[in-house]
C-alpha atoms as a PDB file:
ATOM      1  CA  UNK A   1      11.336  42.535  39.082  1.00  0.00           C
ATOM      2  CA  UNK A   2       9.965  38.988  39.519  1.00  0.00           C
ATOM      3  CA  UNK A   3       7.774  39.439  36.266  1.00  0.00           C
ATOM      4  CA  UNK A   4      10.983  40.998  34.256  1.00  0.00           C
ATOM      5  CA  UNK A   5      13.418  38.005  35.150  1.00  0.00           C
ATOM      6  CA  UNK A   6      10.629  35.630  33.855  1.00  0.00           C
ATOM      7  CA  UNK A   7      10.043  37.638  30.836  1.00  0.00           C
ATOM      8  CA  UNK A   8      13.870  37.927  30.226  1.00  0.00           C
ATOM      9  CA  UNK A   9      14.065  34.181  31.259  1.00  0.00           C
ATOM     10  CA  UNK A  10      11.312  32.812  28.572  1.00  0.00           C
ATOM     11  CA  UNK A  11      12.852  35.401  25.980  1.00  0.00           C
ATOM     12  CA  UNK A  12      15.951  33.925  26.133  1.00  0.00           C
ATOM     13  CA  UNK A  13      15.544  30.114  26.335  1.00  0.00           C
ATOM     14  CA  UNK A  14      13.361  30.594  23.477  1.00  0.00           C
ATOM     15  CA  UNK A  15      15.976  32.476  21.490  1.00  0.00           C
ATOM     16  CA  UNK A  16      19.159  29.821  22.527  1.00  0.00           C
ATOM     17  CA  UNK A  17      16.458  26.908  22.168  1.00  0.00           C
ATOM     18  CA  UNK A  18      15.994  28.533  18.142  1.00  0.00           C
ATOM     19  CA  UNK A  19      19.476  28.982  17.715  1.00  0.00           C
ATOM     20  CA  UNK A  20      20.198  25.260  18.424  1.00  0.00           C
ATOM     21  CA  UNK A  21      17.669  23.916  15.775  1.00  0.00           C
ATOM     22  CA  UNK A  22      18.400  26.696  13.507  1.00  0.00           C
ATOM     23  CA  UNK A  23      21.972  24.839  13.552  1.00  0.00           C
ATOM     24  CA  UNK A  24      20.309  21.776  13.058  1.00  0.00           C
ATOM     25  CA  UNK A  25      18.219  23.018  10.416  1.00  0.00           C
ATOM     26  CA  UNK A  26      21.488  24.103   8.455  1.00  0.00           C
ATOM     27  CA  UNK A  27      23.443  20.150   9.342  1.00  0.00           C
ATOM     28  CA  UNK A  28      20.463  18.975   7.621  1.00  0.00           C
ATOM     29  CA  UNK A  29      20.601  21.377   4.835  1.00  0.00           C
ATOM     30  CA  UNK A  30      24.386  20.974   4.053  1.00  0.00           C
ATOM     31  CA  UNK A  31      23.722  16.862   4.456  1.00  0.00           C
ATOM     32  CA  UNK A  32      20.776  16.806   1.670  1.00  0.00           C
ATOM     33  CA  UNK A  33      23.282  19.358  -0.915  1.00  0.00           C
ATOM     34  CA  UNK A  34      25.739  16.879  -0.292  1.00  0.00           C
ATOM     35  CA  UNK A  35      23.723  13.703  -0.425  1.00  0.00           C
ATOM     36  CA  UNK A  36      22.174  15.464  -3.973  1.00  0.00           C
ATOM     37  CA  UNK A  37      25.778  16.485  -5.302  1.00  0.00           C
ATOM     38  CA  UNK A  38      27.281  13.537  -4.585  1.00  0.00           C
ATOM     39  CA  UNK A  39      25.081  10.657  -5.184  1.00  0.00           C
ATOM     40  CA  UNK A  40      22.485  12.802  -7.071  1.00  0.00           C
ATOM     41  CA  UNK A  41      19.342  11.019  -5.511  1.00  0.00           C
ATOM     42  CA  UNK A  42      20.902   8.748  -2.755  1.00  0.00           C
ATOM     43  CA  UNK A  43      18.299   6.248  -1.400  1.00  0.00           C
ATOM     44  CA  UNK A  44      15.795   6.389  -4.250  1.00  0.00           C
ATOM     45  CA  UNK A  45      14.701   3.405  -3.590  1.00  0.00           C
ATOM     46  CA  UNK A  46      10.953   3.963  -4.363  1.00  0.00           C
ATOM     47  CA  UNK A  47      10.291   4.169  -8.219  1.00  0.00           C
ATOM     48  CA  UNK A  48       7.274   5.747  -7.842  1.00  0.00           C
ATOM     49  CA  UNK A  49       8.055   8.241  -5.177  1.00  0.00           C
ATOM     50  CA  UNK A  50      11.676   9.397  -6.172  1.00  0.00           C
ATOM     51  CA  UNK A  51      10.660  12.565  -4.216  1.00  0.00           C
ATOM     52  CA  UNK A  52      11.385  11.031  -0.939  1.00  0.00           C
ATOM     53  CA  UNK A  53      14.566   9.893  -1.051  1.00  0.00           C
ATOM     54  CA  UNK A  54      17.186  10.939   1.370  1.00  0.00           C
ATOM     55  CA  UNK A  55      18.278  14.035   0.011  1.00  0.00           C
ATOM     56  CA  UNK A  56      14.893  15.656  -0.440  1.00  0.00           C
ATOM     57  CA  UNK A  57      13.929  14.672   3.157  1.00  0.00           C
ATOM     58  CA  UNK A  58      17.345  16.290   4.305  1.00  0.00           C
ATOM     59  CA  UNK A  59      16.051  19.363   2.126  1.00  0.00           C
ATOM     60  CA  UNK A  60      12.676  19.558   2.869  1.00  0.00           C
ATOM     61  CA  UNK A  61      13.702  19.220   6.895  1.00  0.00           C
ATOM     62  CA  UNK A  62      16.264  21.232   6.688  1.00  0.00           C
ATOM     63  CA  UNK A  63      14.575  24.317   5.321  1.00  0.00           C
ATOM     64  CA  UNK A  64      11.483  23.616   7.250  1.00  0.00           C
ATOM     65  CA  UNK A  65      13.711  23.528  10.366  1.00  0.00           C
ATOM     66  CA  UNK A  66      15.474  26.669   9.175  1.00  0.00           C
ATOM     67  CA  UNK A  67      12.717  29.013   8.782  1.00  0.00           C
ATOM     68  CA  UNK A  68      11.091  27.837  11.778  1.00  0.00           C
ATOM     69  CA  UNK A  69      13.939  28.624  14.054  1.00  0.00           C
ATOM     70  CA  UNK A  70      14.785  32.101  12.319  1.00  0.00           C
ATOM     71  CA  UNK A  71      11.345  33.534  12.887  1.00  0.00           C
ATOM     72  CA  UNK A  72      11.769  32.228  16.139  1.00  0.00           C
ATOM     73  CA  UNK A  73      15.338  33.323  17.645  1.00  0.00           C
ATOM     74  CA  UNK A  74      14.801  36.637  15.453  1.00  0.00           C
ATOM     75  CA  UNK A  75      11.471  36.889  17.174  1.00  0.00           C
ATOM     76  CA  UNK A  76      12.357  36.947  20.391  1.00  0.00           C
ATOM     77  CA  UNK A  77      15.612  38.613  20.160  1.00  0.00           C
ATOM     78  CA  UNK A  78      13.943  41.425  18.899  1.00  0.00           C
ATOM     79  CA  UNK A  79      10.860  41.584  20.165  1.00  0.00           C
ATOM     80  CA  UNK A  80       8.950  40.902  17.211  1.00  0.00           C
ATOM     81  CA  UNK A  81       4.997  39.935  17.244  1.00  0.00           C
ATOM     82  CA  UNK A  82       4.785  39.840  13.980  1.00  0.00           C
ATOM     83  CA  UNK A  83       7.929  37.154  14.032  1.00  0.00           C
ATOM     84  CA  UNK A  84       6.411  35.348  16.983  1.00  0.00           C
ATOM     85  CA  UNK A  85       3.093  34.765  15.800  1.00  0.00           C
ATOM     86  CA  UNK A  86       4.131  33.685  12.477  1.00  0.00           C
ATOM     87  CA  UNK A  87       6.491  31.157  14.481  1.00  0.00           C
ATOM     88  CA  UNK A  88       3.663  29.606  16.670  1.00  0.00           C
ATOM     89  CA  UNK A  89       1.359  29.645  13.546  1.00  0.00           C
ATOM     90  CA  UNK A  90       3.898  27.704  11.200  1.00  0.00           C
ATOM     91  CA  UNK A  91       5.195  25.525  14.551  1.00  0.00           C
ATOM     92  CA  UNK A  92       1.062  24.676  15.063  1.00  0.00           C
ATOM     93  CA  UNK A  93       1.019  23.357  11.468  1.00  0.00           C
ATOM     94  CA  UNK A  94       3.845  21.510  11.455  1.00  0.00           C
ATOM     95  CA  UNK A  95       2.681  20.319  14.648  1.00  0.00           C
ATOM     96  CA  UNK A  96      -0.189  18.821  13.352  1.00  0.00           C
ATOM     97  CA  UNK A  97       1.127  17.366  10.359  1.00  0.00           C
ATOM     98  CA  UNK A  98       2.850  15.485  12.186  1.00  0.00           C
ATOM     99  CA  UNK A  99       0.224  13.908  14.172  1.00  0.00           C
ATOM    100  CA  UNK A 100      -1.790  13.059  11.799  1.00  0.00           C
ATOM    101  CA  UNK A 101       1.011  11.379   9.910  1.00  0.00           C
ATOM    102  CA  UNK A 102       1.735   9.664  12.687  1.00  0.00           C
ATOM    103  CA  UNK A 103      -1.725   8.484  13.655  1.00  0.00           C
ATOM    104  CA  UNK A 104      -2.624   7.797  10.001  1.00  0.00           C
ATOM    105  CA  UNK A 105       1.096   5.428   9.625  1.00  0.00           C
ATOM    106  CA  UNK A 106      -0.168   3.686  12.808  1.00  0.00           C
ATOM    107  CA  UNK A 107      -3.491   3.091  11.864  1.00  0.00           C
ATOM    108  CA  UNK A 108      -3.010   1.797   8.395  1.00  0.00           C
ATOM    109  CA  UNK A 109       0.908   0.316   9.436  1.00  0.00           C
ATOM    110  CA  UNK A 110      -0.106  -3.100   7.361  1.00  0.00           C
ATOM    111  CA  UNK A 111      -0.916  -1.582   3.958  1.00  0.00           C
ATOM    112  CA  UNK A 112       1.887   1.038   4.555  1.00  0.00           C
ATOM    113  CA  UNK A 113       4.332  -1.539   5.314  1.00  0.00           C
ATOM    114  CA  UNK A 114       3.123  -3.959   2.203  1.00  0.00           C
ATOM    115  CA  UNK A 115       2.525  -0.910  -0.248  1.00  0.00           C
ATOM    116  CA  UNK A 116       6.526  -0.172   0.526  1.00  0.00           C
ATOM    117  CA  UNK A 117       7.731  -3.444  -0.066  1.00  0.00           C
ATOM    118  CA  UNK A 118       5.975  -3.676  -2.991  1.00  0.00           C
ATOM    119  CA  UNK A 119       8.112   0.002  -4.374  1.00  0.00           C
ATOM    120  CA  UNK A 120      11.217  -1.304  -3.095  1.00  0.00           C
ATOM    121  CA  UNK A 121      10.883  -4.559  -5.116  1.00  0.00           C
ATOM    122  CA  UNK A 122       9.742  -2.850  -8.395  1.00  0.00           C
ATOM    123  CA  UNK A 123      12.507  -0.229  -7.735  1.00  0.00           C
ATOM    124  CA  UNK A 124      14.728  -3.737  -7.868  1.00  0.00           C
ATOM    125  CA  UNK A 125      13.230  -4.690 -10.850  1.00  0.00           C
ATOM    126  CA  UNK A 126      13.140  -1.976 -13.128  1.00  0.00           C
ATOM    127  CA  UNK A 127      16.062   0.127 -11.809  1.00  0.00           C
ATOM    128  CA  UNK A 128      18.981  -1.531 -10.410  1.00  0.00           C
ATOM    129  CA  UNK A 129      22.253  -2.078 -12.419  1.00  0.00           C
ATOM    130  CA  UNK A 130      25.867  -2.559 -11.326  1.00  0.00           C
ATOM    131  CA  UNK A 131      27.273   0.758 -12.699  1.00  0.00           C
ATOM    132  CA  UNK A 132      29.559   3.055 -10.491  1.00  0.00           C
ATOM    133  CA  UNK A 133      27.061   6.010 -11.050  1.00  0.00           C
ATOM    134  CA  UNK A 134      24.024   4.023 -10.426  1.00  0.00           C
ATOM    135  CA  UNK A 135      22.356   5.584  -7.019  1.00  0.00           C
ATOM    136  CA  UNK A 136      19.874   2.443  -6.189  1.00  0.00           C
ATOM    137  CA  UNK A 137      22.611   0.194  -6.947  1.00  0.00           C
ATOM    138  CA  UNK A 138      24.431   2.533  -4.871  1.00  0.00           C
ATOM    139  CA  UNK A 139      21.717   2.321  -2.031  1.00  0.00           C
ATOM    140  CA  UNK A 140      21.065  -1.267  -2.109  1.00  0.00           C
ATOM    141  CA  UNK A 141      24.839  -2.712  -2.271  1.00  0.00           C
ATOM    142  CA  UNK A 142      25.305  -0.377   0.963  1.00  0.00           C
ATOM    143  CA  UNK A 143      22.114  -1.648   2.961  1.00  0.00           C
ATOM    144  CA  UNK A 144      22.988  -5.185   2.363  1.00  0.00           C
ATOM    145  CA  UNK A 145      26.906  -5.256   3.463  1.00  0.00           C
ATOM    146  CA  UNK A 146      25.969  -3.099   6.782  1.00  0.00           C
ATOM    147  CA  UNK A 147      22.688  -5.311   7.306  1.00  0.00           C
ATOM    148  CA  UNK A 148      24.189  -9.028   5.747  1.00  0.00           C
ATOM    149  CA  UNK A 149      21.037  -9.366   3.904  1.00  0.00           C
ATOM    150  CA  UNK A 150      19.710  -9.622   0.577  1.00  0.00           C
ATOM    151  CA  UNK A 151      16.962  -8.024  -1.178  1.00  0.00           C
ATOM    152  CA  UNK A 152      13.655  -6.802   0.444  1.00  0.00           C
ATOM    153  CA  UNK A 153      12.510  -9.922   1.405  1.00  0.00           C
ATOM    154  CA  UNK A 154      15.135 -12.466   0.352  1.00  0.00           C
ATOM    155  CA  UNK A 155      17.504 -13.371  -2.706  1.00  0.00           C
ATOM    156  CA  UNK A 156      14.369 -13.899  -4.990  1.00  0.00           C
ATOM    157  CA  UNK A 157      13.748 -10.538  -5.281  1.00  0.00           C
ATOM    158  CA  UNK A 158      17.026 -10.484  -7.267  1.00  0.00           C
ATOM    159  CA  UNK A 159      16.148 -12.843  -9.880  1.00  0.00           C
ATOM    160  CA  UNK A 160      15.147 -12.424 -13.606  1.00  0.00           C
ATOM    161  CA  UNK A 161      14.967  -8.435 -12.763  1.00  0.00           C
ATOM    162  CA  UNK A 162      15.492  -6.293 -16.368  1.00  0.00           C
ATOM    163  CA  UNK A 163      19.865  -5.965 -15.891  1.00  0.00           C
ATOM    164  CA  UNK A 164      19.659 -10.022 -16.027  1.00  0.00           C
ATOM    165  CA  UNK A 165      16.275 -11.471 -17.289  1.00  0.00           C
ATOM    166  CA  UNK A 166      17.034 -14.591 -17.606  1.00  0.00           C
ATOM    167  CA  UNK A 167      19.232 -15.097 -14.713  1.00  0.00           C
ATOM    168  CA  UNK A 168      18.778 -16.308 -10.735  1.00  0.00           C
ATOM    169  CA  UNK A 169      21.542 -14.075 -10.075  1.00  0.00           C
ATOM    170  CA  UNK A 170      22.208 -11.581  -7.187  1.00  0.00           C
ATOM    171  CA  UNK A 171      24.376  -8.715  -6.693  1.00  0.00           C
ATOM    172  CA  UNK A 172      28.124  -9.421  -5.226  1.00  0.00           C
ATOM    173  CA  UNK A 173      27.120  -7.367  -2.185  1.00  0.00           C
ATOM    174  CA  UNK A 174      24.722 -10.464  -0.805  1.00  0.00           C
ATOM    175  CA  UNK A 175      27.728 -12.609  -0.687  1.00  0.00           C
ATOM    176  CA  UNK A 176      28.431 -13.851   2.786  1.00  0.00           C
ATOM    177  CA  UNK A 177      31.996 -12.404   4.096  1.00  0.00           C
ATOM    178  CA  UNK A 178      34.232 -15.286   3.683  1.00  0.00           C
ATOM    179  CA  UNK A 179      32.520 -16.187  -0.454  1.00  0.00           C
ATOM    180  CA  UNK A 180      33.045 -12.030  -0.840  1.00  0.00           C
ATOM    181  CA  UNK A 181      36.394 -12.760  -2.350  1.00  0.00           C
ATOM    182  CA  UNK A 182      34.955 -14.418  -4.884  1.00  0.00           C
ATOM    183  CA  UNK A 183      34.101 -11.980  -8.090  1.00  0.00           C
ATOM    184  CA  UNK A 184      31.243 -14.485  -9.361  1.00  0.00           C
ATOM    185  CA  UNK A 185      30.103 -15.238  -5.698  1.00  0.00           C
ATOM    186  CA  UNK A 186      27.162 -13.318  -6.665  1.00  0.00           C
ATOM    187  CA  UNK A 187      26.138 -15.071  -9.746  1.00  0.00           C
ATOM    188  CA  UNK A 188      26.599 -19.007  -9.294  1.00  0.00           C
ATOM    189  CA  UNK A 189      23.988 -21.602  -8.333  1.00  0.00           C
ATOM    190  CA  UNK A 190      25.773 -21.979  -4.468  1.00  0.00           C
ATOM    191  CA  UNK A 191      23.151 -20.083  -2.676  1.00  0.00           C
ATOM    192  CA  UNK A 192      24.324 -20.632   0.287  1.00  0.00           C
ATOM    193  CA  UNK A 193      27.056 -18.185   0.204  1.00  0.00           C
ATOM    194  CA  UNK A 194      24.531 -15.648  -0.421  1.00  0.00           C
ATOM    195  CA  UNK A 195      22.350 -13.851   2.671  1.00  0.00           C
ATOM    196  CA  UNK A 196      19.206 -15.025   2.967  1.00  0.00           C
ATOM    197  CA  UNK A 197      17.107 -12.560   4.996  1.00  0.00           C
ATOM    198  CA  UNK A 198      15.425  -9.961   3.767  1.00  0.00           C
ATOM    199  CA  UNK A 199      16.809  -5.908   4.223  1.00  0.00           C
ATOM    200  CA  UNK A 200      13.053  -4.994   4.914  1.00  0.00           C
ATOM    201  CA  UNK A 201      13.188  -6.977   8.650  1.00  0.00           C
ATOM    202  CA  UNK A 202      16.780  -6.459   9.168  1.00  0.00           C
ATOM    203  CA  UNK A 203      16.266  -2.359   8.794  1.00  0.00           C
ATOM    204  CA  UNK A 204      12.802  -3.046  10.795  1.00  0.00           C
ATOM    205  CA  UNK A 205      14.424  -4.774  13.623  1.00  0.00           C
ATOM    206  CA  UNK A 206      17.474  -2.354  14.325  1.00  0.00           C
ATOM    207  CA  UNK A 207      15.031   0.688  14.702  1.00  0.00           C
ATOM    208  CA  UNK A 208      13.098  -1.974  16.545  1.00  0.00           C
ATOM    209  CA  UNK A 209      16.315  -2.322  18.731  1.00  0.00           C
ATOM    210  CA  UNK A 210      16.808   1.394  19.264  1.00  0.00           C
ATOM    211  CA  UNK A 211      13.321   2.420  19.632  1.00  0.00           C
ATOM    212  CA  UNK A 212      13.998   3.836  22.786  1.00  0.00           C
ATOM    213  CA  UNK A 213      16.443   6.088  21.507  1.00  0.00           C
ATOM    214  CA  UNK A 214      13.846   6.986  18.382  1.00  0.00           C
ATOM    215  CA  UNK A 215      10.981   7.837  21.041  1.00  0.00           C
ATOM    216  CA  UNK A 216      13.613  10.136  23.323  1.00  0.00           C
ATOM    217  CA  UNK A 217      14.535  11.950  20.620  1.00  0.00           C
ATOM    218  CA  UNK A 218      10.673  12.599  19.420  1.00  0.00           C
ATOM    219  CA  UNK A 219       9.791  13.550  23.094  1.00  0.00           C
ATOM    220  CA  UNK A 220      12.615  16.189  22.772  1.00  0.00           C
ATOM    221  CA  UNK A 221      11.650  18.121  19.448  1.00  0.00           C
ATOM    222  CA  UNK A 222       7.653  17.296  20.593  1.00  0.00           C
ATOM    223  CA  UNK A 223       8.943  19.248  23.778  1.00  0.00           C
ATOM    224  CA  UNK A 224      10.837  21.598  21.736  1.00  0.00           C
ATOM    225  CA  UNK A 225       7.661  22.306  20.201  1.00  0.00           C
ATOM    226  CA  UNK A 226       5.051  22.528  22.745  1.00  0.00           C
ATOM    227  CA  UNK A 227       7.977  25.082  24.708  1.00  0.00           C
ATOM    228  CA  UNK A 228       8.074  27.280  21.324  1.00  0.00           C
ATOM    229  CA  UNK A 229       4.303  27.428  20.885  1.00  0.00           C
ATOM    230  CA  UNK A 230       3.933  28.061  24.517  1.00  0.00           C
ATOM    231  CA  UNK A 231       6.573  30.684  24.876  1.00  0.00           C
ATOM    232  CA  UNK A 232       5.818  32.507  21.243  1.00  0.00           C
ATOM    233  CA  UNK A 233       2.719  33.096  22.631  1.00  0.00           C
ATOM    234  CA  UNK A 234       3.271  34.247  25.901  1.00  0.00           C
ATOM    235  CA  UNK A 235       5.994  36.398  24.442  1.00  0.00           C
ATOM    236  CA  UNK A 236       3.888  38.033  22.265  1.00  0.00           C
ATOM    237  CA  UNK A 237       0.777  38.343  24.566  1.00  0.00           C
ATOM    238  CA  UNK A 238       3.423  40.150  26.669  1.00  0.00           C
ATOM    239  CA  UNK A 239       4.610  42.645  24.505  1.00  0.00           C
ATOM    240  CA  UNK A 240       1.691  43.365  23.221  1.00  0.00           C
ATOM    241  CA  UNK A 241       0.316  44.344  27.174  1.00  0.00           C
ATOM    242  CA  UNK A 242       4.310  46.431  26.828  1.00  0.00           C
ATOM    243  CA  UNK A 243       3.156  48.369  23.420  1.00  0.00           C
ATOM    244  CA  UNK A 244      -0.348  49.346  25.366  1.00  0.00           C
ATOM    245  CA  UNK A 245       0.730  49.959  28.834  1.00  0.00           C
ATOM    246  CA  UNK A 246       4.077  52.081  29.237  1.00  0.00           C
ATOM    247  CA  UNK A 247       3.725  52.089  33.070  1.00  0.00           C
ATOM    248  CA  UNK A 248       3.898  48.334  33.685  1.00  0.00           C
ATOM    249  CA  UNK A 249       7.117  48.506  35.607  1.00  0.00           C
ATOM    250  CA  UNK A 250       8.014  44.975  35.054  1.00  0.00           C
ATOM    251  CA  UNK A 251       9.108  45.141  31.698  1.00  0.00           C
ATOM    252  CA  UNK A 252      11.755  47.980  30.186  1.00  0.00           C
ATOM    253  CA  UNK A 253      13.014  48.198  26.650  1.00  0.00           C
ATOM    254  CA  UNK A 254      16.594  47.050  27.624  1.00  0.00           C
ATOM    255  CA  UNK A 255      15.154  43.340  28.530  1.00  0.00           C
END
């Protein structure tokens, strides 16, 4: 009975534990269709690598997220080894992906961190203007109200880019709140109603601020992880002792 009510036990934590992320998987699905219908390519702030903007990482997540926790609640609901062991094998992989990415960001952080400044000011350069429809423009006139700063590093990155050559000018939304009134705030030589630091720091030092929260919420889904890999395979080590042995009186079809 003891070995049932653990069986039962793993079986369904794993199944409740997919279900959750399975909704997840879906929140993040429905936000990239709407970031991608809506903005069509919010945050594409790189100009070389468009393909990670907000919207594909909310796709690419989401369906990753998906799949994973549909071969895993379907897996254990029903009893499926061929479900479980293609969970642990995809949840391994995406395991390990993620370590390396990790160890690799950490161990080259200063090229990483100078190679994106670099995109974000050519992205500046070569693909801002101040149209409605315009999703870097978009991007860029949101970071800097929420953050009160102006370009990557500072107002220079603003100046003499292709929508104003010639110009020292920077968009309206590095205006300090009580020049923001002012229409041509924005494009005068009073630099001092502008922001002057950068969006790079200010966006570095408020996940710097919450890291805690960042590293509780990677020790859950590494947890999540570890528990899926763990349980897939003691789930399916199990039933596969079930298939071979019908007199092993700890485990029934009804559990």
């Amino acid at each position: 009975m003891a070995g049932r009510t653990g069986y039962t036990c793993v079986r369904h934590t794993l199944c409740v534990l997919n279900t959750f992320m399975w909704i997840v998987g879906c929140s993040m699905l429905g936000a990239g269709i709407w970031l991608r219908l809506a903005y069509g390519g919010y945050a594409s702030l790189l100009h070389q690598y468009s393909a990670i903007s907000a919207d594909s990482l909310c796709l690419a997540a989401g369906i990753i997220t998906f799949v994973l926790a549909f071969c895993g609640c379907c897996g254990s609901w029903f009893q499926s080894r061929c479900l479980l062991i293609t969970y642990f094998s995809l949840v391994v992989v995406v395991f390990t992906l993620q370590l390396v990415a990790g160890t690799l960001a950490f161990a080259f952080r200063g090229e990483v961190s100078a190679t994106l400044v670099g995109e974000l000011q050519a992205g500046i350069r070569r693909s801002f203007n101040e149209s409605a429809e315009n999703a870097v423009a978009i991007t860029w006139n949101h970071l800097q109200s929420q953050f009160h700063c102006c370009g990557v590093e500072g107002p220079s990155d603003w100046y003499k880019i292709a929508i104003w050559p010639q110009e020292e000018w920077v968009p309206h939304a590095c205006c300090i709140a009580k020049y923001v009134d002012d229409p041509d705030c924005g494009k005068t030589e009073e630099k001092d109603h502008w922001y002057h630091a950068g969006c790079y720091m200010q966006v570095k030092m408020w996940f710097i601020e919450r890291l805690h929260l960042v590293g509780v919420i990677g020790l859950i889904f590494a947890f999540v992880q570890l528990f899926g890999m763990i349980a897939s395979m003691l789930l399916f080590c199990t039933l596969g002792h079930k298939r071979r042995s019908h007199t092993y009186k700890s485990y029934h079809s009804d559990t």
